[in-house]
N, C-alpha and C. Protein backbone atom coordinates (compact mmCIF):
# COMPACT_ATOMS: atom_id res chain seq x y z
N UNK A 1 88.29 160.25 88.49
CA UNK A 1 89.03 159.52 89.49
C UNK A 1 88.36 159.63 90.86
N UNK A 2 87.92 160.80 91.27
CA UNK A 2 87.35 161.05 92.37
C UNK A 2 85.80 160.15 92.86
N UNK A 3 85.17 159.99 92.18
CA UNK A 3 83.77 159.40 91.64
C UNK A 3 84.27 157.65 91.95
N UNK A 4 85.31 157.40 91.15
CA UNK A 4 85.80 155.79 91.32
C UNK A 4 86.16 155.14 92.95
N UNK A 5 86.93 156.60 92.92
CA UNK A 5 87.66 156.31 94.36
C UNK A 5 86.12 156.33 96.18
N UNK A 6 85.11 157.33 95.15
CA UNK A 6 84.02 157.15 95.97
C UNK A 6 83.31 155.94 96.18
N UNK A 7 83.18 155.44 94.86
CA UNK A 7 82.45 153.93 94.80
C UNK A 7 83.34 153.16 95.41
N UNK A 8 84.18 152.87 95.07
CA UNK A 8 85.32 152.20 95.80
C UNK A 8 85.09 151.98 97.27
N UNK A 9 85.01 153.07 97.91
CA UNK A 9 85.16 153.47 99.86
C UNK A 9 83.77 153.26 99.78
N UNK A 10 82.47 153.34 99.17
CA UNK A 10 81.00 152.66 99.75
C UNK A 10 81.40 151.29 99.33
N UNK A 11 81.74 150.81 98.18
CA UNK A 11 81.89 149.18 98.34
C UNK A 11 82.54 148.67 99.58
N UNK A 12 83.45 149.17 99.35
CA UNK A 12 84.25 148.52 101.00
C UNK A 12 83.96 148.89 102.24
N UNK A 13 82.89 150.07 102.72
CA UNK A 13 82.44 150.29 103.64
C UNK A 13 81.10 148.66 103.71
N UNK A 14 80.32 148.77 102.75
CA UNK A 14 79.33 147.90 102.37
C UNK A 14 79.84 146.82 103.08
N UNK A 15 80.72 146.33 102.19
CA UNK A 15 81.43 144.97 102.59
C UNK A 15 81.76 145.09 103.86
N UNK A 16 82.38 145.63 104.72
CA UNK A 16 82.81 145.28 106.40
C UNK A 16 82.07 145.47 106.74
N UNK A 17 80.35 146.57 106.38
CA UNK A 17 79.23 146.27 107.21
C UNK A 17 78.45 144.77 106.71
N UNK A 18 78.76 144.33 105.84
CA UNK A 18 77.88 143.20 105.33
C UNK A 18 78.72 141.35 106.29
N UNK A 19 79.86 141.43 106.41
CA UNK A 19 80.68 140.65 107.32
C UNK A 19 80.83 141.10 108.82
N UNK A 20 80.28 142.15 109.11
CA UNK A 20 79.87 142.42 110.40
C UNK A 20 78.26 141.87 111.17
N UNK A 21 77.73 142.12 109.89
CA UNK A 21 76.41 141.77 110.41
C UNK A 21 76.69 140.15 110.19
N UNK A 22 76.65 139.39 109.37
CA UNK A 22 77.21 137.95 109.26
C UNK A 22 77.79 137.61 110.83
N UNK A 23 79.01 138.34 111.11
CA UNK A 23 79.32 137.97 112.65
C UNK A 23 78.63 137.58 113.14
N UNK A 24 77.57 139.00 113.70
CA UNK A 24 77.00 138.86 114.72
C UNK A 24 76.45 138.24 114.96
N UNK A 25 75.13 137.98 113.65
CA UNK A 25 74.37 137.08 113.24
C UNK A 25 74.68 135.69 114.23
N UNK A 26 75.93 135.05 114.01
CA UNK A 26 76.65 134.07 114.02
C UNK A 26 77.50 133.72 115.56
N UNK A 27 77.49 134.92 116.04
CA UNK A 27 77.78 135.08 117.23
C UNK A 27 76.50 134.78 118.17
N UNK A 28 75.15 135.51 117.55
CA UNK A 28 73.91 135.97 118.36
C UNK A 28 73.41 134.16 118.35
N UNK A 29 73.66 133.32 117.36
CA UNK A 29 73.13 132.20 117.25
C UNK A 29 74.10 131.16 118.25
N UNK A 30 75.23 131.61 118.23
CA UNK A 30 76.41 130.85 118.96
C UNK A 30 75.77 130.55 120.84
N UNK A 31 75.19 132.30 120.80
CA UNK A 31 74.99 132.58 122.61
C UNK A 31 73.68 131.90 122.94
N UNK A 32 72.78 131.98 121.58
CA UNK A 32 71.21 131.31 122.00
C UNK A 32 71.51 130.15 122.49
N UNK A 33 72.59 129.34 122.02
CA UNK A 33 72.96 127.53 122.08
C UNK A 33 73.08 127.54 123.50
N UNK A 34 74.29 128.52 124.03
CA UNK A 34 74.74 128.39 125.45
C UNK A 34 73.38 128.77 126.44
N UNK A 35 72.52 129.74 125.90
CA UNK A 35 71.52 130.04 127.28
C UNK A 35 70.22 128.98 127.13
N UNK A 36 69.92 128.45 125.88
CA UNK A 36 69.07 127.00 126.00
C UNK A 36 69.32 126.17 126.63
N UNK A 37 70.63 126.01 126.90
CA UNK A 37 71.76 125.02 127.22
C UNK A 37 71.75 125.47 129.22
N UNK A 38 71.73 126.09 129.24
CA UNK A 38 71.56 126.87 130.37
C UNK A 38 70.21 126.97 131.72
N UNK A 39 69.14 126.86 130.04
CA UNK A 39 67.98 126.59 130.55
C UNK A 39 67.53 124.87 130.94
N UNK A 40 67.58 124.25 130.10
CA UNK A 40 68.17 123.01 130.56
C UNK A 40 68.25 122.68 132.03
N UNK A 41 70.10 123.22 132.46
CA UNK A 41 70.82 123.07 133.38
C UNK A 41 69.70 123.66 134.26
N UNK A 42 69.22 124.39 134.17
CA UNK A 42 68.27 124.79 135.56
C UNK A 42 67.21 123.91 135.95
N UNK A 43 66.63 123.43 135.16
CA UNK A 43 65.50 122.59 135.22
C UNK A 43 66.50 121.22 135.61
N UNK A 44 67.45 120.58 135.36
CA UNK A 44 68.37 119.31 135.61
C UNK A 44 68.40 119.80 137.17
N UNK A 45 69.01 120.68 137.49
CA UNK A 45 69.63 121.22 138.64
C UNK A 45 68.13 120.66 139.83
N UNK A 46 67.07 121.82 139.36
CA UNK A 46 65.44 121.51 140.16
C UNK A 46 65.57 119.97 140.66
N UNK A 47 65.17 119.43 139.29
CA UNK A 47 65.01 117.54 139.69
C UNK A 47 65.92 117.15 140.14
N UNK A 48 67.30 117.59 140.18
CA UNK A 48 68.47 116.81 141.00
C UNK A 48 67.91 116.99 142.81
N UNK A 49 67.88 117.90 142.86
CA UNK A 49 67.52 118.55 143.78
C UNK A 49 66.06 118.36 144.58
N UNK A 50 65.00 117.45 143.94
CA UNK A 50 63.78 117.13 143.97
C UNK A 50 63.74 115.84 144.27
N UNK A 51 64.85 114.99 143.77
CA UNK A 51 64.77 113.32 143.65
C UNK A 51 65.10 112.98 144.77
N UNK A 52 66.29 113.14 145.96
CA UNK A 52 66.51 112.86 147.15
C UNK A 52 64.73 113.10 148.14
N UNK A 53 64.51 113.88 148.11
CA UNK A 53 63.48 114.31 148.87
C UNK A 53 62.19 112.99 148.56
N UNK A 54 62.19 112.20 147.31
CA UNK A 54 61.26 111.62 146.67
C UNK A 54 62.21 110.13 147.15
N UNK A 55 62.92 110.23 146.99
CA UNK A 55 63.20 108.80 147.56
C UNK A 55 63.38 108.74 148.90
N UNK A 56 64.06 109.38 149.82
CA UNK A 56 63.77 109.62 151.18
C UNK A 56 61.95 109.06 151.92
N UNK A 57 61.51 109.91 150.91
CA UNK A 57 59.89 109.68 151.20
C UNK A 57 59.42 107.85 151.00
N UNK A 58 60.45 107.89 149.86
CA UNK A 58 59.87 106.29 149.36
C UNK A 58 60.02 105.47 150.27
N UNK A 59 61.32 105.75 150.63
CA UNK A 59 62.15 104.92 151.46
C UNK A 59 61.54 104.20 152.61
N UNK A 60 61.21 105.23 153.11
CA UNK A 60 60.17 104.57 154.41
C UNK A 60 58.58 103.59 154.20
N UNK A 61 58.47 103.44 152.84
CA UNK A 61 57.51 102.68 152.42
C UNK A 61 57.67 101.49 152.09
N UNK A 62 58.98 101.48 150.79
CA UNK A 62 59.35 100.51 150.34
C UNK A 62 60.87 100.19 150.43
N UNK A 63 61.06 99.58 151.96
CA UNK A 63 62.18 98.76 152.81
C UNK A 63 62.95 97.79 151.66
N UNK A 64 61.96 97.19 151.21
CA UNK A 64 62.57 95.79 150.26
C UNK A 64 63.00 96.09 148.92
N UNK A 65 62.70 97.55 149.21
CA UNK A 65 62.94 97.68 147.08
C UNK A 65 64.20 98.75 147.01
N UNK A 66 65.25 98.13 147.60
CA UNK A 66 66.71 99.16 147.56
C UNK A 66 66.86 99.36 146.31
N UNK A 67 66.81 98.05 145.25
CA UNK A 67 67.34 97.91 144.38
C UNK A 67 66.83 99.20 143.61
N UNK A 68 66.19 99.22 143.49
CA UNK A 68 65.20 100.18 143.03
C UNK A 68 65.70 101.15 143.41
N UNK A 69 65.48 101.66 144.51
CA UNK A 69 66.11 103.21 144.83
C UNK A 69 67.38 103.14 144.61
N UNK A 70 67.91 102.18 144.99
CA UNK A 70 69.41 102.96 144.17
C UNK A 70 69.69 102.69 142.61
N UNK A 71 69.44 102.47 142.22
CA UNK A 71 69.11 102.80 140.67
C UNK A 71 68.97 104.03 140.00
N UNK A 72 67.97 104.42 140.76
CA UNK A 72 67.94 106.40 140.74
C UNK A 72 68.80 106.69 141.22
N UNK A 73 69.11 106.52 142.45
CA UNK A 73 70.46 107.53 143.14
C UNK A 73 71.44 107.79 142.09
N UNK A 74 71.74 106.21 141.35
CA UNK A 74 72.82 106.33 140.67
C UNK A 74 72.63 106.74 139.14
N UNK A 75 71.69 106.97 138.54
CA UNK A 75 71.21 107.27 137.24
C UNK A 75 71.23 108.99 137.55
N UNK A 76 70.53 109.35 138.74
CA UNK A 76 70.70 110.59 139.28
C UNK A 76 72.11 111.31 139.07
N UNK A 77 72.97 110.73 139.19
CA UNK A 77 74.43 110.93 139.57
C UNK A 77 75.57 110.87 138.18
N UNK A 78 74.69 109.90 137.39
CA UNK A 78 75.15 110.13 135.55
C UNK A 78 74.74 110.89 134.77
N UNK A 79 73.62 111.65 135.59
CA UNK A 79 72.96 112.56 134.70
C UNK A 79 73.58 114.13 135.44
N UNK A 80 74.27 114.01 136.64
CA UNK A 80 74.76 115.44 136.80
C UNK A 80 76.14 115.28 136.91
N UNK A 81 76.91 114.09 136.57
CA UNK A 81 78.60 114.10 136.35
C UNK A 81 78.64 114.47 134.56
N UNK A 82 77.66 114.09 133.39
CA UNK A 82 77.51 114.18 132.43
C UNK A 82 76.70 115.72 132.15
N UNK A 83 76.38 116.42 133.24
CA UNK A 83 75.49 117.64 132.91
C UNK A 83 76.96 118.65 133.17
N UNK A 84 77.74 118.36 134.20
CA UNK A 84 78.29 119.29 134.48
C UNK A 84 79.98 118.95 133.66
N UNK A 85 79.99 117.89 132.91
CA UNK A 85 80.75 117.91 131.61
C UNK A 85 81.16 118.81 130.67
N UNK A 86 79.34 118.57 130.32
CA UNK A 86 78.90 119.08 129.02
C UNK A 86 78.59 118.51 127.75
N UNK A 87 78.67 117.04 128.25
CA UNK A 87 78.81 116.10 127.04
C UNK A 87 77.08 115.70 126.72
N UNK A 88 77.23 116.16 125.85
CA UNK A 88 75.19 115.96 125.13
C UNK A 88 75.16 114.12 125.02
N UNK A 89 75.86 113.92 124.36
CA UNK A 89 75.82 112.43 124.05
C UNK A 89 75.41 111.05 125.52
N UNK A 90 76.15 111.90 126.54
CA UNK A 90 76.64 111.01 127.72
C UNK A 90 75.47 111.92 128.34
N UNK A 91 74.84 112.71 128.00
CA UNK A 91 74.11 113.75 128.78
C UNK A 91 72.86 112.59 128.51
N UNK A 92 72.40 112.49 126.92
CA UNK A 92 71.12 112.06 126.70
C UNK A 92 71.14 110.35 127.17
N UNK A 93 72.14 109.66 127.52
CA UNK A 93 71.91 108.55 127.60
C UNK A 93 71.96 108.77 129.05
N UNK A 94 72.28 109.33 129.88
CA UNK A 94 71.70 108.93 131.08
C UNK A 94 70.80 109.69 131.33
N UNK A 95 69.84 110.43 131.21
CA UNK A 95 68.71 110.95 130.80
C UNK A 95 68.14 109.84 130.81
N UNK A 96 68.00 108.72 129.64
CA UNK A 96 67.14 107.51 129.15
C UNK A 96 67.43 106.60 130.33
N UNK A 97 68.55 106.57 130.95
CA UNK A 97 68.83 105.89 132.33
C UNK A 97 67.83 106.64 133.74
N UNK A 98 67.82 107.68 133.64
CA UNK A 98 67.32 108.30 134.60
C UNK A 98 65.55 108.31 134.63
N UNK A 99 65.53 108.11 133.38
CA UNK A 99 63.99 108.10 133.07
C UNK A 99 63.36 106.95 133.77
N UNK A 100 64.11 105.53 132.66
CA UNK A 100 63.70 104.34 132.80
C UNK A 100 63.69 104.14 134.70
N UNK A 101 64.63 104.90 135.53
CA UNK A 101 64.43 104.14 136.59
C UNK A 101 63.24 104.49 137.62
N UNK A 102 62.87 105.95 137.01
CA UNK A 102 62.22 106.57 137.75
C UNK A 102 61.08 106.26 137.15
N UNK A 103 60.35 106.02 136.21
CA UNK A 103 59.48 105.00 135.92
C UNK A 103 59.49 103.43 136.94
N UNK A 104 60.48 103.17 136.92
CA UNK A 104 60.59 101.49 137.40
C UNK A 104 59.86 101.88 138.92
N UNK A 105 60.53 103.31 139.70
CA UNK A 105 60.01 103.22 140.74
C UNK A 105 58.60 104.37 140.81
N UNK A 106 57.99 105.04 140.01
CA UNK A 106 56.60 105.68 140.28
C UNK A 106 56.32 103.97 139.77
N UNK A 107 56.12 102.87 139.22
CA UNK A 107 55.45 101.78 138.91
C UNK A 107 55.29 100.75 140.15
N UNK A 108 56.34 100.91 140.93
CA UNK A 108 56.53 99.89 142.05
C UNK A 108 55.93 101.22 143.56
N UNK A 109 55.61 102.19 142.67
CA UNK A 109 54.85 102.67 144.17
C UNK A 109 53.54 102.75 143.71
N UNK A 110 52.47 101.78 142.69
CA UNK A 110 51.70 101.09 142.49
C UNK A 110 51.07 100.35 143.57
N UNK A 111 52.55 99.52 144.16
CA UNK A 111 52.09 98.28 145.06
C UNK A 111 52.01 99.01 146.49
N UNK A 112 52.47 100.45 146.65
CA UNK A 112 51.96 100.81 148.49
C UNK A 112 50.93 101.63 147.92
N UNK A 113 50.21 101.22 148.51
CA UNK A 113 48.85 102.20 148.93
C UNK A 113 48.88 103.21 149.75
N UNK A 114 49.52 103.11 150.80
CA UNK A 114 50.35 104.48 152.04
C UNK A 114 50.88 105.33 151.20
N UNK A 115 52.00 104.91 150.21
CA UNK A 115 53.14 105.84 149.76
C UNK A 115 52.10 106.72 149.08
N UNK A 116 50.90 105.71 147.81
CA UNK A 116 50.45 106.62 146.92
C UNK A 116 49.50 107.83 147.82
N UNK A 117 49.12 107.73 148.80
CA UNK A 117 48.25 108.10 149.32
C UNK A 117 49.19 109.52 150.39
N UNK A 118 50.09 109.08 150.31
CA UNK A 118 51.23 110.31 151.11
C UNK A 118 51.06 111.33 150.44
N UNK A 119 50.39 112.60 151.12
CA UNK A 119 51.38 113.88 150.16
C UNK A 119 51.92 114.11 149.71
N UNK A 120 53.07 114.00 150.52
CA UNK A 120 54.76 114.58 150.45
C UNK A 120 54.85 114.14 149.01
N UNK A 121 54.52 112.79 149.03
CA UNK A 121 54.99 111.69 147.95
C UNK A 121 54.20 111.83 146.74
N UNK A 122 52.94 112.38 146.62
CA UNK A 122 52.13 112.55 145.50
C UNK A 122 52.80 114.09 144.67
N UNK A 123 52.91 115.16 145.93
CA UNK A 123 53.42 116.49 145.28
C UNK A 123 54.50 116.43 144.78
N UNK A 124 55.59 115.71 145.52
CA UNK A 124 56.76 115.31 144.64
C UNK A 124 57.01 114.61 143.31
N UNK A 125 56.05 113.69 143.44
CA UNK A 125 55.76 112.93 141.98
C UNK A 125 55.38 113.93 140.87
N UNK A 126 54.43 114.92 141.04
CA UNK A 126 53.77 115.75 140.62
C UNK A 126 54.62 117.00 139.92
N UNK A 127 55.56 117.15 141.50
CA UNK A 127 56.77 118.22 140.61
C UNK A 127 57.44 117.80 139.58
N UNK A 128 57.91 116.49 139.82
CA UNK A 128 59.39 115.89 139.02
C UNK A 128 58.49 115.51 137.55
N UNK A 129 57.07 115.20 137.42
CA UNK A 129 56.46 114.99 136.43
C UNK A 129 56.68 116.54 135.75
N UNK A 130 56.44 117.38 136.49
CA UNK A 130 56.18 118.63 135.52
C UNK A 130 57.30 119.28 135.06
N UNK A 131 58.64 119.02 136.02
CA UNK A 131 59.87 119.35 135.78
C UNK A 131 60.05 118.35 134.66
N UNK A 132 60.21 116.88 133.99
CA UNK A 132 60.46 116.13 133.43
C UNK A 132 59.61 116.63 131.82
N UNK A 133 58.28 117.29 132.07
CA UNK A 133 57.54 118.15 130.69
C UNK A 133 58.59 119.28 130.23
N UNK A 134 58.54 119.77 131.81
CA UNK A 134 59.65 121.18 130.80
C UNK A 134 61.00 120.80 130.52
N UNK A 135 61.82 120.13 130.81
CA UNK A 135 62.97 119.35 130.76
C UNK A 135 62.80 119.33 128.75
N UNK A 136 61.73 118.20 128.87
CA UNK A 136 61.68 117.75 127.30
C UNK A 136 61.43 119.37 126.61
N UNK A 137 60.55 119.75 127.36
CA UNK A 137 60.34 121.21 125.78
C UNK A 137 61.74 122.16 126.15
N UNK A 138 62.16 122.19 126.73
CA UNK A 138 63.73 123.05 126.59
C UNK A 138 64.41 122.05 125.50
N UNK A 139 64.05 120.53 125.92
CA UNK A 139 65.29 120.31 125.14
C UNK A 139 65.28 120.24 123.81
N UNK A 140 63.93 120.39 123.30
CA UNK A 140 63.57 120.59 121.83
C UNK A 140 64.05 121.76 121.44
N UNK A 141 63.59 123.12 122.20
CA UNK A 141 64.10 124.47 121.77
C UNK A 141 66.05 124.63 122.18
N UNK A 142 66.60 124.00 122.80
CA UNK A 142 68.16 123.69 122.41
C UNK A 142 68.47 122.97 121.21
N UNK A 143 67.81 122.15 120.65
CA UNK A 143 68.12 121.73 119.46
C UNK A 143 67.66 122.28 118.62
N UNK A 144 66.86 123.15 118.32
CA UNK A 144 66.38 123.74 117.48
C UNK A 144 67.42 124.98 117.37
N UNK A 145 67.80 125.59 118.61
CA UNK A 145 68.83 126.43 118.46
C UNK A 145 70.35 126.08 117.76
N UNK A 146 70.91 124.73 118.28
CA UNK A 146 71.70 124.25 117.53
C UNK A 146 71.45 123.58 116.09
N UNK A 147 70.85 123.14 115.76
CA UNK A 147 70.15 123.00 114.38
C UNK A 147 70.57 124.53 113.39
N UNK A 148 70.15 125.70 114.11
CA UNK A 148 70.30 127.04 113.75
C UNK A 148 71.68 127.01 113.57
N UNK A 149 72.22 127.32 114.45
CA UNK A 149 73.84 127.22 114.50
C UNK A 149 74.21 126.78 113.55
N UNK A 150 73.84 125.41 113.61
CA UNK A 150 75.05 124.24 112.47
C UNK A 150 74.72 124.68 110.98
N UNK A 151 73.54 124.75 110.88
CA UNK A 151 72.94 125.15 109.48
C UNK A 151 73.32 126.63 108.65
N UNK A 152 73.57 127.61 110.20
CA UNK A 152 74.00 128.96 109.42
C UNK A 152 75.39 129.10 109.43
N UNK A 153 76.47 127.72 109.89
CA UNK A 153 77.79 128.20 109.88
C UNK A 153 78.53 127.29 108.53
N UNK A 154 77.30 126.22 107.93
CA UNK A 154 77.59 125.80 107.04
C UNK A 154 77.22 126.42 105.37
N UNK A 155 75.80 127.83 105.71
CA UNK A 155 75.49 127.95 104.28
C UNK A 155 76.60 129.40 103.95
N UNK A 156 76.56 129.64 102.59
CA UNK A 156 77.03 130.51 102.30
C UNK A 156 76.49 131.95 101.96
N UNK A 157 77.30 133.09 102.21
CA UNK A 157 78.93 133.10 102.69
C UNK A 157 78.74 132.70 104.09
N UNK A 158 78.03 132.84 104.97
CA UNK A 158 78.36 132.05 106.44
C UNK A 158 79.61 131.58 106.99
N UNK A 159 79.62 129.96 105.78
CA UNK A 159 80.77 129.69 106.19
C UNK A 159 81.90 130.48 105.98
N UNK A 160 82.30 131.14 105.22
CA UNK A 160 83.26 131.78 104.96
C UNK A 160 83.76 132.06 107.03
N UNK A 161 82.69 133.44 107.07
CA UNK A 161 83.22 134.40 108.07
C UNK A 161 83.21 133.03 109.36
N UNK A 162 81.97 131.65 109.75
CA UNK A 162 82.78 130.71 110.70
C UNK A 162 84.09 130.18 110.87
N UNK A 163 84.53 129.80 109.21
CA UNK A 163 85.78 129.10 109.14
C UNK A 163 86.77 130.42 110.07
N UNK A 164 86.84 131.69 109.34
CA UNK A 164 87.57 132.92 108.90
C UNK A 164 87.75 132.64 110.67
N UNK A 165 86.67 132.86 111.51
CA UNK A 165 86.27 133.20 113.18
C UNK A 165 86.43 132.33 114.35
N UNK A 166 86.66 131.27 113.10
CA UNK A 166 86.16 129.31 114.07
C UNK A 166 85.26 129.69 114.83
N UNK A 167 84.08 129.44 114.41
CA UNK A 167 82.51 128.92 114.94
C UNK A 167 82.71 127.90 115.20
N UNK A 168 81.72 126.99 115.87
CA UNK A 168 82.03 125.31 115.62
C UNK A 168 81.24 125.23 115.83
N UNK A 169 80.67 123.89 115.32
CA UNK A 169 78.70 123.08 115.42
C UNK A 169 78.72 122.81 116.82
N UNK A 170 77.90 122.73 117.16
CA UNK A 170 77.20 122.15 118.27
C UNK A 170 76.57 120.71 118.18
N UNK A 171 76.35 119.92 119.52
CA UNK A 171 76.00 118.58 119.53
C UNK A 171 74.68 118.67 119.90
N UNK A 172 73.86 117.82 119.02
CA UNK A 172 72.16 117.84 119.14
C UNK A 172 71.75 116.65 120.96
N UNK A 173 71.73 117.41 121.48
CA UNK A 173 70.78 116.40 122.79
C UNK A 173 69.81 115.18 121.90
N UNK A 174 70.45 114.27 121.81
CA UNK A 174 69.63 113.29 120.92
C UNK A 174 69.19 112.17 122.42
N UNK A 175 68.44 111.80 121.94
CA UNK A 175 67.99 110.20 123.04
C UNK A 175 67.94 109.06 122.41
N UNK A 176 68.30 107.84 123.54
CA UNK A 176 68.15 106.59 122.91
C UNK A 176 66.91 106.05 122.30
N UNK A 177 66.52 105.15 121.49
CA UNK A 177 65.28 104.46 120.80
C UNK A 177 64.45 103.98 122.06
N UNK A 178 65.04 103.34 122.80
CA UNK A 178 64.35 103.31 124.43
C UNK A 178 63.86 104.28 124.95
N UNK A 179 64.38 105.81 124.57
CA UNK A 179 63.69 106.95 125.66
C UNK A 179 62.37 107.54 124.89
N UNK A 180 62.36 106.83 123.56
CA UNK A 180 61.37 107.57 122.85
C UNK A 180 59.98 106.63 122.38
N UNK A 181 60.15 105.41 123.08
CA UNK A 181 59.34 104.14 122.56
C UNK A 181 58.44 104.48 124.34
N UNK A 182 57.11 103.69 123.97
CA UNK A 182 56.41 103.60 125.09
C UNK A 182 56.62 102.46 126.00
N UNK A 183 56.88 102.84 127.73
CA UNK A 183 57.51 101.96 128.28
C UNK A 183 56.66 100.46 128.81
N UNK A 184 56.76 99.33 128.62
CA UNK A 184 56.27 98.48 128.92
C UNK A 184 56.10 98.43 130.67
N UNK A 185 55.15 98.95 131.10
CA UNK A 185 54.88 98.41 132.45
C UNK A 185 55.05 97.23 133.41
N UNK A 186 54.35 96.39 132.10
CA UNK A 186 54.44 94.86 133.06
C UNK A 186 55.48 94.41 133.12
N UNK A 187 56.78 94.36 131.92
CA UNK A 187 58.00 94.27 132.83
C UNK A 187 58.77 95.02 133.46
N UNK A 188 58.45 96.06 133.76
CA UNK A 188 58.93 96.43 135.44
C UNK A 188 58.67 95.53 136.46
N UNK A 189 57.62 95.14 136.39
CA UNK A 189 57.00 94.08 138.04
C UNK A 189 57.98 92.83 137.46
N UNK A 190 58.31 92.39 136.71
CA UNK A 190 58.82 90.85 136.24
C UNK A 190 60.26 90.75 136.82
């Protein structure tokens, strides 16, 4: 009896260490989502914070092309009412809004020769280009983290201890077919 009752108390010790580690596991994958997610937001935050300064600069070049600058202002402004949401979906489409305009205007500062030739205006271009590289590789390694997530709260036992804990999936930062196609130049000028 004694011997049974031993096996017994290591099985069930086993077991609450074997659904403990599962937790954590599950927990540790839960927190990676939020600080990718995080990382992100810092780099969004930079270029929010970078784009006034870049159109300011423009501004004084290109008088006739409001349209244009405010386009960004306001693509600017869907991309941090949708950042500070949280909504991935509404996040990545104005992203593809924010892209396309800021393309429309590094293309239309083509036509000043002053602007391209400005400092201010080249280093700024220069930042928001390099902020816009790391932007994209965070946002691959957030999806890759959520990918993780969704995949380990669905296999088994996994799911068990998510359902048991409520885990919940996470939303993949996806982009529109527009943000991922190469942008036609010449109609910008059209």
């Amino acid at each position: 009896m004694e011997i049974g009752f031993i096996i017994s108390l290591c099985l069930l010790v086993f077991a609450i260490a074997y659904v403990a580690m599962l937790y954590n596991g599950l927990v540790n994958l839960k927190h990676n989502v939020a600080k990718h997610l995080a990382n992100i937001d810092v780099l969004l935050k930079q270029r929010h914070d970078e784009l006034p300064k870049l159109i300011e600069t423009c501004k004084q070049y290109m008088r006739h092309e409001q349209e244009t600058l405010t386009k960004v202002i306001a693509a600017r402004q869907n991309v941090a009412d949708a950042q500070s949401n949280q909504d991935m979906k509404a996040l990545g489409q104005a992203e593809t809004g924010l892209r396309a305009s800021m393309g429309q205007l590094f293309a239309l500062a083509e036509n000043y020769p002053d602007l391209k030739a400005d400092s201010t205006f080249t280093n700024l271009q220069g930042r928001i280009s390099a902020l816009e590289n790391a932007i994209a590789d965070r946002r691959e390694v957030y999806n890759e983290a959520v990918n993780n997530n969704n995949v380990r709260i669905e296999q088994f036992p996994d799911v068990i201890i998510a359902r048991w804990f409520n885990f919940k999936a996470f939303e993949l930062l996806q982009f529109k077919k527009e943000e991922i196609t190469d942008i036609n130049v010449k109609s910008l000028f059209s």
